[in-house]
Protein backbone atom coordinates (compact mmCIF):
# COMPACT_ATOMS: atom_id res chain seq x y z
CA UNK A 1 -1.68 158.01 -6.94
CA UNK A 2 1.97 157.79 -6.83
CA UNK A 3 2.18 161.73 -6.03
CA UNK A 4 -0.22 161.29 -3.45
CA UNK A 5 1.58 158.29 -1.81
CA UNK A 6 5.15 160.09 -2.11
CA UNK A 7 3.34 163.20 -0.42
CA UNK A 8 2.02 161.13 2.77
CA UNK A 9 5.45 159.81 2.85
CA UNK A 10 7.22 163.14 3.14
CA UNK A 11 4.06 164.44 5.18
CA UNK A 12 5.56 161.25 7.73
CA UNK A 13 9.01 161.72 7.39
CA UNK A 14 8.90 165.52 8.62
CA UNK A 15 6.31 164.58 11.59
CA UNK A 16 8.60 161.91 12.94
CA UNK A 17 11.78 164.39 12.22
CA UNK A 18 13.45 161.80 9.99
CA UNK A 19 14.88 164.45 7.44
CA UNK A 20 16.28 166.67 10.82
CA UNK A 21 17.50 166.43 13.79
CA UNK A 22 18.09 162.78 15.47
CA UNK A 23 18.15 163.75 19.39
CA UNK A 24 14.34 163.08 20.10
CA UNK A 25 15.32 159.60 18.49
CA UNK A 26 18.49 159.28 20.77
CA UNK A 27 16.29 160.37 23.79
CA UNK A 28 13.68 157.70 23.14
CA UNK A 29 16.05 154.83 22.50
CA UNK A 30 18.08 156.02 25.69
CA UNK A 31 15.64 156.68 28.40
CA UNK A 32 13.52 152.92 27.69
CA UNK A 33 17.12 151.33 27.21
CA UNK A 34 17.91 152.98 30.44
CA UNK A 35 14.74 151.42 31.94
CA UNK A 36 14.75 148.13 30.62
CA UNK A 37 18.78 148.16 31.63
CA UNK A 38 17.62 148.43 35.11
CA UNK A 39 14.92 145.77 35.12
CA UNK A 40 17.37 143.39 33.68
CA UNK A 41 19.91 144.42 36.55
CA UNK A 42 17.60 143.93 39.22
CA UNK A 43 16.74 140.51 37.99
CA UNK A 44 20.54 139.43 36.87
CA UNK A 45 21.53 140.45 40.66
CA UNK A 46 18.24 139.05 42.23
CA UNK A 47 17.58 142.42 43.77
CA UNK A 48 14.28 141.69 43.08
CA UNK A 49 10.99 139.69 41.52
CA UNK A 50 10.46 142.79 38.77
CA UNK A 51 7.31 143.01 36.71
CA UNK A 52 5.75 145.38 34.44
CA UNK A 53 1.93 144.24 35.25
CA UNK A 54 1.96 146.07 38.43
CA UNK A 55 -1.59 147.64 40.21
CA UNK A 56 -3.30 149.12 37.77
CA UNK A 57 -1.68 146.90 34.36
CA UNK A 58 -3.68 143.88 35.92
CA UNK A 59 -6.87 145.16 36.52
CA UNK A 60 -6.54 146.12 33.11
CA UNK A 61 -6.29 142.83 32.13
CA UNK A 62 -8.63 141.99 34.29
CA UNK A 63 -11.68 143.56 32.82
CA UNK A 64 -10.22 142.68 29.13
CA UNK A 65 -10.59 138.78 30.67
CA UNK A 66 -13.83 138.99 32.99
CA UNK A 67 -15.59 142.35 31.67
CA UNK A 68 -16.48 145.31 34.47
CA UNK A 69 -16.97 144.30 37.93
CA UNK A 70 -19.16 146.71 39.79
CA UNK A 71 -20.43 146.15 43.72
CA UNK A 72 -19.62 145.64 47.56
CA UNK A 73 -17.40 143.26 47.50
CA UNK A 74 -15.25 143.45 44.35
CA UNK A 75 -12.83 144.95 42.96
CA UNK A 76 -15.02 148.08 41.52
CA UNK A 77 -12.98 148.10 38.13
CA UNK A 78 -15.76 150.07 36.68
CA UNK A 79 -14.02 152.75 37.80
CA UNK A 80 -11.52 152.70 34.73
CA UNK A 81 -12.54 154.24 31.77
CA UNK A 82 -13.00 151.48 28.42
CA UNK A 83 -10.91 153.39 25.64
CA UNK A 84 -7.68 151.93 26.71
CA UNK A 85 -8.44 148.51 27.89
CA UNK A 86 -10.88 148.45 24.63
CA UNK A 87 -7.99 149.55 22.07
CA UNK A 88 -5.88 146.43 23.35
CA UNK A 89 -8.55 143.70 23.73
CA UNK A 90 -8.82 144.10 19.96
CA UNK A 91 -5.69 144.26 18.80
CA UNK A 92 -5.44 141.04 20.78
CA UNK A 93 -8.76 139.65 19.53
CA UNK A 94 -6.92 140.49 15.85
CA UNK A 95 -3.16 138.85 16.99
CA UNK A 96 -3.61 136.76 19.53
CA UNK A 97 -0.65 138.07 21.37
CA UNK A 98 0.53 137.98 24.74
CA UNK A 99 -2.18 140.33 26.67
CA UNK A 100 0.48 142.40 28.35
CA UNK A 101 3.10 142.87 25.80
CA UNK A 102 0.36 143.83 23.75
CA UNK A 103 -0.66 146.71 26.14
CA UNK A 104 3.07 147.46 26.67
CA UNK A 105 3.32 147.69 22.79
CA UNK A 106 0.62 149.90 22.48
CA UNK A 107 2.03 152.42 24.89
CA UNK A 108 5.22 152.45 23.20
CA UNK A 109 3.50 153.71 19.99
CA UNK A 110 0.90 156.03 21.39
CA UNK A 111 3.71 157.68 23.41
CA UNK A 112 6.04 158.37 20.58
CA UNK A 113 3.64 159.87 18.05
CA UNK A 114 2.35 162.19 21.41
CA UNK A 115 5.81 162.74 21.39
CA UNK A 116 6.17 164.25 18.33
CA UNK A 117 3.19 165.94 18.28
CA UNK A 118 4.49 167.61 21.19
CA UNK A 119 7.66 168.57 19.29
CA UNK A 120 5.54 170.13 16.22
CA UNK A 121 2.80 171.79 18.80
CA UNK A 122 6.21 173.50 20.60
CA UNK A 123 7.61 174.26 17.47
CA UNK A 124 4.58 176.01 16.29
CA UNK A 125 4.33 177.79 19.25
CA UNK A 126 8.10 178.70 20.85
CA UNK A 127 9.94 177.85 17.94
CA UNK A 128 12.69 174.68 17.41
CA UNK A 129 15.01 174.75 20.75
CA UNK A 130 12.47 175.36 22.83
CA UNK A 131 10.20 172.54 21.08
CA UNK A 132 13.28 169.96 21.22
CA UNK A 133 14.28 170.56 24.57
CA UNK A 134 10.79 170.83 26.31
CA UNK A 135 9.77 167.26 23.79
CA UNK A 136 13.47 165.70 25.22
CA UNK A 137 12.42 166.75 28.79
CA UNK A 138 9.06 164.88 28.45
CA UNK A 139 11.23 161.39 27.59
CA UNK A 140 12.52 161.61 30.39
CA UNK A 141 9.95 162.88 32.95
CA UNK A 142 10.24 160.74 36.33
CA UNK A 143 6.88 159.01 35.53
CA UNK A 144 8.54 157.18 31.88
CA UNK A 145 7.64 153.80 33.50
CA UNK A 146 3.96 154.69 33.15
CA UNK A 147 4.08 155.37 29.51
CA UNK A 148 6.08 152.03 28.80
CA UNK A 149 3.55 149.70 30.94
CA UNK A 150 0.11 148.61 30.31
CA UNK A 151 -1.07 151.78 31.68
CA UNK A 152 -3.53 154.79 30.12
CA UNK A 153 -0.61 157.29 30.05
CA UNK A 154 0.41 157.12 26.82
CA UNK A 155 -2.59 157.08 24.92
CA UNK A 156 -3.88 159.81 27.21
CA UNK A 157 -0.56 161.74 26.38
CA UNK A 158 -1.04 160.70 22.37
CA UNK A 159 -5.34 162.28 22.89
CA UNK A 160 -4.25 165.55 24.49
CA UNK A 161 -1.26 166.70 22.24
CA UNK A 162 -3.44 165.75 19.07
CA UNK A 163 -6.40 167.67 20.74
CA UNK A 164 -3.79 170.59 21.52
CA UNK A 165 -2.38 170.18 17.47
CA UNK A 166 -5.89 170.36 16.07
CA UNK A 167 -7.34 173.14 18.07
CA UNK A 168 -3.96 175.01 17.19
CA UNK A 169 -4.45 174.29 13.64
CA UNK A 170 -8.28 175.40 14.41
CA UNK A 171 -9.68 171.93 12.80
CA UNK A 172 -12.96 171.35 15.00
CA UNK A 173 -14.50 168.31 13.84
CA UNK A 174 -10.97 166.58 14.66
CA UNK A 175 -10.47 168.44 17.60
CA UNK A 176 -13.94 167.40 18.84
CA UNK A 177 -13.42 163.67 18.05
CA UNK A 178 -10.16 163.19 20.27
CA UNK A 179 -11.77 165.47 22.88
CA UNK A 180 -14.37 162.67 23.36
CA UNK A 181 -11.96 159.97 23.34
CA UNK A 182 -9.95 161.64 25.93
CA UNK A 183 -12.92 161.65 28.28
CA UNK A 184 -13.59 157.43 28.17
CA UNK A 185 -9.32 157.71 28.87
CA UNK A 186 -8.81 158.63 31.85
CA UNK A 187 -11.61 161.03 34.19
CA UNK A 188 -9.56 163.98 34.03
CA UNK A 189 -10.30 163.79 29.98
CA UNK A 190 -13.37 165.80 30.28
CA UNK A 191 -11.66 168.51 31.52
CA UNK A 192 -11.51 169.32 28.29
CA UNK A 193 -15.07 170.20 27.40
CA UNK A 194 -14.96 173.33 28.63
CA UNK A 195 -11.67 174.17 26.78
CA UNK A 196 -13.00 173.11 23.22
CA UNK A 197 -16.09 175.27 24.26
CA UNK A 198 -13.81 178.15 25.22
CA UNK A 199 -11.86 177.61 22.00
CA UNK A 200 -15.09 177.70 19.68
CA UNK A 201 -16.00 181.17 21.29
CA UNK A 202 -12.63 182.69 21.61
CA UNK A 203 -12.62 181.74 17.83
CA UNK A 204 -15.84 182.87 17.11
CA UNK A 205 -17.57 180.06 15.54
CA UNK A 206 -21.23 179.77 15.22
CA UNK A 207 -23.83 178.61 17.02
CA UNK A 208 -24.34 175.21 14.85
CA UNK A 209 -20.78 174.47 14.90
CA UNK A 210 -19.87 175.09 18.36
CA UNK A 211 -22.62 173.03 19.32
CA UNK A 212 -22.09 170.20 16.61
CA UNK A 213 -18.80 170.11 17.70
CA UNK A 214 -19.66 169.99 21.71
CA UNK A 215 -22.15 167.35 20.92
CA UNK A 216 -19.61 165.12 18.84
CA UNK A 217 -17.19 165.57 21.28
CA UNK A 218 -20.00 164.25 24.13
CA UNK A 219 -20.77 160.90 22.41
CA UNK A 220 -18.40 158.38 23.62
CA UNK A 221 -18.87 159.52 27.05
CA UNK A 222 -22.66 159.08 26.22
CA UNK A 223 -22.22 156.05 25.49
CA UNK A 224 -20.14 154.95 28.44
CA UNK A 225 -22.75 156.25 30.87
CA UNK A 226 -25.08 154.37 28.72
CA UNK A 227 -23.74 150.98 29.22
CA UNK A 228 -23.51 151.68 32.88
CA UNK A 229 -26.84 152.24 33.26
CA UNK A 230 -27.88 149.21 31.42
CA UNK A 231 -25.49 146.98 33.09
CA UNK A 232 -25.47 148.48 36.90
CA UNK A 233 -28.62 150.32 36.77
CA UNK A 234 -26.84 153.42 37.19
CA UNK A 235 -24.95 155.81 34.68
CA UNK A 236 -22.42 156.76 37.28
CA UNK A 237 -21.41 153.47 38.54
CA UNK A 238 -17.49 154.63 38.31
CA UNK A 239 -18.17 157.24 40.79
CA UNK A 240 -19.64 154.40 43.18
CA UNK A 241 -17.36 152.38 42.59
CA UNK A 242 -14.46 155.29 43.39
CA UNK A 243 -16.57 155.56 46.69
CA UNK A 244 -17.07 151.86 47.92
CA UNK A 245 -13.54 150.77 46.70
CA UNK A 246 -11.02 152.46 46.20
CA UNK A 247 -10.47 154.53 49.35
CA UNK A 248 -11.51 157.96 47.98
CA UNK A 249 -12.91 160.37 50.96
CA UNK A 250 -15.67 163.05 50.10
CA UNK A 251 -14.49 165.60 47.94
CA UNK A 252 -13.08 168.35 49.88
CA UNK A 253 -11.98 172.55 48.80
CA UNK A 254 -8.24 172.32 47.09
CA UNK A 255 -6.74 174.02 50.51
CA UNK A 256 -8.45 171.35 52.39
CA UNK A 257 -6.56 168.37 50.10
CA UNK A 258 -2.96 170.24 49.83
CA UNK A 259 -3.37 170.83 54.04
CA UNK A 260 -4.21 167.11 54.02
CA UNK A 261 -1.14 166.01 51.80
CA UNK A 262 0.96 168.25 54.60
CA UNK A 263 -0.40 167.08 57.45
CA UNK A 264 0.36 163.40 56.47
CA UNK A 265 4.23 164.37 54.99
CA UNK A 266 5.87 162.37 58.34
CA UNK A 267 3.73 159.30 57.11
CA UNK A 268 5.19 158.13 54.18
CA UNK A 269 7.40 158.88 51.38
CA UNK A 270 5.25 158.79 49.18
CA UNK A 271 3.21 162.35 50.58
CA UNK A 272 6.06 163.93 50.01
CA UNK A 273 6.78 163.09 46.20
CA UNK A 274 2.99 164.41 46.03
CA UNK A 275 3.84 167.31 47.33
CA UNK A 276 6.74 167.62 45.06
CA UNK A 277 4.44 167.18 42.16
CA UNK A 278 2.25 169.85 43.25
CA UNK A 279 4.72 172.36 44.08
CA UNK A 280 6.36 171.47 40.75
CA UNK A 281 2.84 172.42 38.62
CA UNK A 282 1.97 175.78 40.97
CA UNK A 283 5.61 176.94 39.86
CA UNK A 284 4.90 176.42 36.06
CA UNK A 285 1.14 178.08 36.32
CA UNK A 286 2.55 180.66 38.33
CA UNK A 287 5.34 181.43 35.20
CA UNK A 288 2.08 182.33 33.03
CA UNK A 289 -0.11 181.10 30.13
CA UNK A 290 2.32 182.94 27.94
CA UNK A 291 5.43 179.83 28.68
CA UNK A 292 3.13 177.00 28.46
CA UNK A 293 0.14 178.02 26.29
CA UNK A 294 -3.37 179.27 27.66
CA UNK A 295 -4.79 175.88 26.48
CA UNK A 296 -2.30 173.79 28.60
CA UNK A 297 -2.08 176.16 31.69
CA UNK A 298 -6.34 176.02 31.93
CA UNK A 299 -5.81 172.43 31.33
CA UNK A 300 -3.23 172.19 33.79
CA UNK A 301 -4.80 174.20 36.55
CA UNK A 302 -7.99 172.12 36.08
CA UNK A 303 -6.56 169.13 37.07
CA UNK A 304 -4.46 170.16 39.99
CA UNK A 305 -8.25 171.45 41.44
CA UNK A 306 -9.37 168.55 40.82
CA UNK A 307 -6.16 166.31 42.22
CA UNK A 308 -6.29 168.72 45.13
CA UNK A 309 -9.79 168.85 45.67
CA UNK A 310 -9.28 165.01 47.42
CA UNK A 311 -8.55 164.21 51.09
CA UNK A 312 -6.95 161.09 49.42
CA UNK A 313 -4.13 162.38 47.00
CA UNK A 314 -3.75 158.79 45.44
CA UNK A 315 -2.09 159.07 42.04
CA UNK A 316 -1.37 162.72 42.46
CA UNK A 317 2.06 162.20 41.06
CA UNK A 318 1.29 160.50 37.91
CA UNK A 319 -1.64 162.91 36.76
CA UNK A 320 0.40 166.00 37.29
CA UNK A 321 3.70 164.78 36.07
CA UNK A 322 2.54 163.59 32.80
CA UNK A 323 1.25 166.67 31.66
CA UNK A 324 3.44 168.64 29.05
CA UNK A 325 2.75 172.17 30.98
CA UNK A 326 5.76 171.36 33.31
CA UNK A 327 8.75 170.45 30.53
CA UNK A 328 7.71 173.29 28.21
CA UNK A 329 7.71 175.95 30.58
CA UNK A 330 11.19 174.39 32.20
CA UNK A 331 12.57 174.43 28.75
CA UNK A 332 11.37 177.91 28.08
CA UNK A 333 13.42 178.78 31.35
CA UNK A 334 16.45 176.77 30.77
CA UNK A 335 16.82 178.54 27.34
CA UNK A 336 17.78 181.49 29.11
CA UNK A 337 20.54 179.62 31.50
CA UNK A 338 23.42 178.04 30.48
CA UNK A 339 24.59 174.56 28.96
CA UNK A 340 25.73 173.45 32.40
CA UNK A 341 21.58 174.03 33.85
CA UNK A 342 19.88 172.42 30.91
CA UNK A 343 22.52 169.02 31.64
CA UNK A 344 21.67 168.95 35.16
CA UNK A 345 17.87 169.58 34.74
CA UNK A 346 18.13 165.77 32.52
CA UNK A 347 20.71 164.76 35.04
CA UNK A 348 18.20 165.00 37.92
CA UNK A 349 15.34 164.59 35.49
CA UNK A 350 16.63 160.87 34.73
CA UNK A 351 17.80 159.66 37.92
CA UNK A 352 14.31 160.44 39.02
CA UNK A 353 13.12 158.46 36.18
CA UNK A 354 15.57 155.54 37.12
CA UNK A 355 14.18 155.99 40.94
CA UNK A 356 10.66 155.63 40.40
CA UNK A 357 11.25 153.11 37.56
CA UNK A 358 12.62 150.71 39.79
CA UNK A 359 10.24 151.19 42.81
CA UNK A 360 7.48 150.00 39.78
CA UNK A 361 8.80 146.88 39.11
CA UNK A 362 9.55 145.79 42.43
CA UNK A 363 6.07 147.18 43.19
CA UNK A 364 6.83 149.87 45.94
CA UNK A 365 4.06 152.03 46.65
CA UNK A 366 5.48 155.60 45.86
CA UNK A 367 2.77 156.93 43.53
């Protein structure tokens, strides 16, 4: 028992890189002191009422409170998907904490194991100086605020790269399991089906398996559409609600949204940050599968069609920004440029983080 134990223990220490290098550490520590240095400036010089429970945080808490509200004249928050607001309610039903900081907590600790697992899955794959500077990148990606609030993000982030590490490692059943979790995340989660299906094949599992393992990986979005139907009378009640609510247009062909997000650039800011986003996600599919890993770059492409495939780009920023496909394939071309390009990619990379931080807690609409 003691072997065993000591052997976890190690098995920890090397995932979490506490017998090597300490820079992921420093980036961590650094980029949320950096954050919570500017919340506590813009409060200390009354810049600002800051939060961290901004749009989406309190809906959150909002359903954990009240349950699902589905109809006309509501708030439609059916159209979130029940793993995160589900993984908090109980820790709170088992601490009785403070809702928020217990959703805040939670992201902290989802996004630093993704973090890692990121590391490992680069390292793997590109080998150690790629890995740390494409897992140091991510820390400081200009959406950080997301993964630090009561916000799906992190856990998202923490699903994919432990999807990514098991089909990698070409373990199914787990591969399968976080699959389905990823689809009651966030909607771009099911993306994934195809992928694991794609995976089986490419690996040429069986019949049995590759469907035991699509079928496992199909049950907790089952069971969501279940519970819709029993409570609203209709299994796709967050579509509805996406529709009645939430100022989504009919879907539209992906030249049809990007013309859209073009046409409205004069508007507001915060068309042209889109725009940034998606420019920033064509250039890393267009460097290849090869820099960011066919898994990510399918992945990746899927959910710019889909971002793109909206008249409405709301939340365009944060769905393409948080995916690892951007910072690996920067750090795979920074590697070939000097010192001086990899400091000013962070440079840039964390004033952007400081930017949008700030326009979060003082809850300006730039996302």
């Amino acid at each position: 028992m003691k072997e065993f134990l000591n052997a976890r223990i190690k098995c920890l220490q090397a995932f979490f890189c506490f017998d090597g290098s300490n820079s992921i550490w420093m980036a961590i520590l650094l980029s949320r002191g950096l954050v919570y240095a500017i919340w506590y400036a813009t409060e200390a010089y009354q810049i600002g009422h800051t939060e961290f429970d901004r749009w989406d945080s309190k809906l959150y808490l909002s359903i954990i409170k009240n349950g699902y509200a589905y109809g006309q004249n509501t708030a439609n928050t059916i159209v979130f998907f029940p793993l995160f607001p589900m993984s908090f309610s109980w820790l709170h039903a088992w601490t009785g904490g403070e809702l928020l900081y217990i959703g805040m907590g939670i992201s902290f600790l989802f996004f630093i194991v993704g973090v890692f697992a990121l590391y490992h899955y680069c390292k793997e794959s590109w080998g150690e100086s790629v890995a740390e500077l494409a897992t140091i990148l991510m820390i400081f990606n200009p959406m950080t605020i997301f993964f630090m609030a009561a916000y799906t993000e992190s856990l998202f982030f923490f699903l994919l790269m432990i999807s990514l590490l098991a089909m990698q490692s070409k373990r199914w059943v787990l591969a399968s399991f976080t699959i389905g979790l990823l689809a009651v995340t966030r909607i771009t989660g099911g993306l994934f089906f195809p992928l694991l299906g794609y995976e089986l094949y490419r690996n040429r599992q069986g019949l049995r398996q590759t469907l035991g393992c699509l079928l496992l990986a199909g049950v907790p979005l089952c069971a969501f559409l279940t519970f819709q139907w029993r409570e609203f009378h209709t299994p796709f009640a967050f579509i509805i609600g996406q529709k009645i609510g939430w100022w989504y247009e009919p879907s539209a062909f992906p030249w049809e949204g990007l013309w859209s997000n073009i046409l409205d650039l004069p508007k507001d800011i915060v068309y042209k940050v889109n725009l940034g986003a998606i420019l920033l996600s064509c250039w890393a599919l267009g460097m290849g599968w090869r820099k960011g890993g066919v898994r990510l770059w399918i992945f990746t492409a899927l959910v710019l069609l889909v971002v793109l495939s909206r008249l409405h780009q709301l939340s365009t920023v944060r769905y393409l920004l948080s995916i690892p496909m951007i910072y690996i394939v920067a750090a795979q071309w920074l590697q070939q440029k000097t010192v001086f390009y990899r400091m000013m990619a962070l440079v840039v990379s964390s004033g952007c983080m400081i930017f949008f931080a700030q326009c979060f807690l003082l809850e300006k609409r730039m996302f």
